[in-house]
Protein backbone atom coordinates (compact mmCIF):
# COMPACT_ATOMS: atom_id res chain seq x y z
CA UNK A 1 -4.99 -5.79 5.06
CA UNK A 2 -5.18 -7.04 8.17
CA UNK A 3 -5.70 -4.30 10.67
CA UNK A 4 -5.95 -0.55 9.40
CA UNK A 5 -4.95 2.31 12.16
CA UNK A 6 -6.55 6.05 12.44
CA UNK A 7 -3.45 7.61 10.51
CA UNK A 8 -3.80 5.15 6.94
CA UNK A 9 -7.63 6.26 7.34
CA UNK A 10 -6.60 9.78 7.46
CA UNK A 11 -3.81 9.55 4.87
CA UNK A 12 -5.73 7.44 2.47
CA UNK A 13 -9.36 8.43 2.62
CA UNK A 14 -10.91 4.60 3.55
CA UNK A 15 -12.49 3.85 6.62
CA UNK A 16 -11.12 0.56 8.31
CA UNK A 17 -14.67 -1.05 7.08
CA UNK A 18 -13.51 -0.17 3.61
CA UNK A 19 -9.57 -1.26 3.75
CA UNK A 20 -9.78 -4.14 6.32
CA UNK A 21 -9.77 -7.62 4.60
CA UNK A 22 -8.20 -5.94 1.04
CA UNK A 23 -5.55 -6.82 -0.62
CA UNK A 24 -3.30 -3.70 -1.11
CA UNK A 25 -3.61 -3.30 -4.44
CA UNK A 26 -6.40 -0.99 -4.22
CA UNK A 27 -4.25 2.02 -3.40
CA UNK A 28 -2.29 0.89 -6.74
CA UNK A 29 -3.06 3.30 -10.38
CA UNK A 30 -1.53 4.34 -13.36
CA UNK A 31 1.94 5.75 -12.11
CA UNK A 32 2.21 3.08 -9.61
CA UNK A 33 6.41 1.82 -10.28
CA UNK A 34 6.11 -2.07 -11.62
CA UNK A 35 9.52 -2.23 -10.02
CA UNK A 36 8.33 -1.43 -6.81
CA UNK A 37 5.10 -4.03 -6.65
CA UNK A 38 7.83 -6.70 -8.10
CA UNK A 39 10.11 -5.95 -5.02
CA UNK A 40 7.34 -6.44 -2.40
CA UNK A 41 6.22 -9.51 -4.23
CA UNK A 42 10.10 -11.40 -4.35
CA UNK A 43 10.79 -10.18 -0.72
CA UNK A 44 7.39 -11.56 0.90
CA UNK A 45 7.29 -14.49 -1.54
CA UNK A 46 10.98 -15.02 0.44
CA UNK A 47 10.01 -13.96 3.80
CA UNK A 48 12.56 -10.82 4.02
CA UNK A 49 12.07 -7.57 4.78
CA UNK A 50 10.65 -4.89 2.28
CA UNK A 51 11.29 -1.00 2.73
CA UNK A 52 10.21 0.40 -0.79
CA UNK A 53 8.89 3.75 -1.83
CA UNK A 54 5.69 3.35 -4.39
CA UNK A 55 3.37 5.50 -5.63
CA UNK A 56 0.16 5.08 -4.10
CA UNK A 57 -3.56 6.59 -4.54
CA UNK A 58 -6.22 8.10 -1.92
CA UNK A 59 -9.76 6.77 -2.72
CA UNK A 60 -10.30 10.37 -4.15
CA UNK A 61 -7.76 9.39 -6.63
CA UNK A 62 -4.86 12.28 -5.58
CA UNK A 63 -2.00 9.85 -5.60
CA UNK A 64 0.70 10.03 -2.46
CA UNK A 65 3.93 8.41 -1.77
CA UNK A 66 4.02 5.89 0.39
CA UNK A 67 7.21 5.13 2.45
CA UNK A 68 6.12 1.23 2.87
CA UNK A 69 7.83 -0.97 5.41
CA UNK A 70 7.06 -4.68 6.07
CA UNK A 71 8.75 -7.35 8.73
């Protein structure tokens, strides 16, 4: 992660100190969809857009879904 904004702080539970510099798959757990972490890898290993729902989890470990867009 490359910059983190106020509102992923607040949804997630990291500080930007914590999140900054991370690779994403920190928010990842046990009900995280495989299909979902295969489309984000084939689309950026292609340079296209990704808009993908995924099960991700707050660093208190209640998980959230995650409405995750990348350009």
């Amino acid at each position: 992660m490359v910059y983190v904004n106020q509102a992923f702080c607040k949804v997630t539970g990291y500080a930007k100190g914590e999140a900054e510099g991370r690779n994403c798959k920190f928010l990842q757990g046990p009900e995280t969809e495989p299909e979902a972490i295969d489309m984000i890898r084939s689309r950026l290993s292609r340079g296209q857009d990704c808009h993908v729902r995924i099960t991700n989890y707050r660093k208190n470990g209640d998980k959230f879904t995650n409405l995750l867009s990348m350009r």
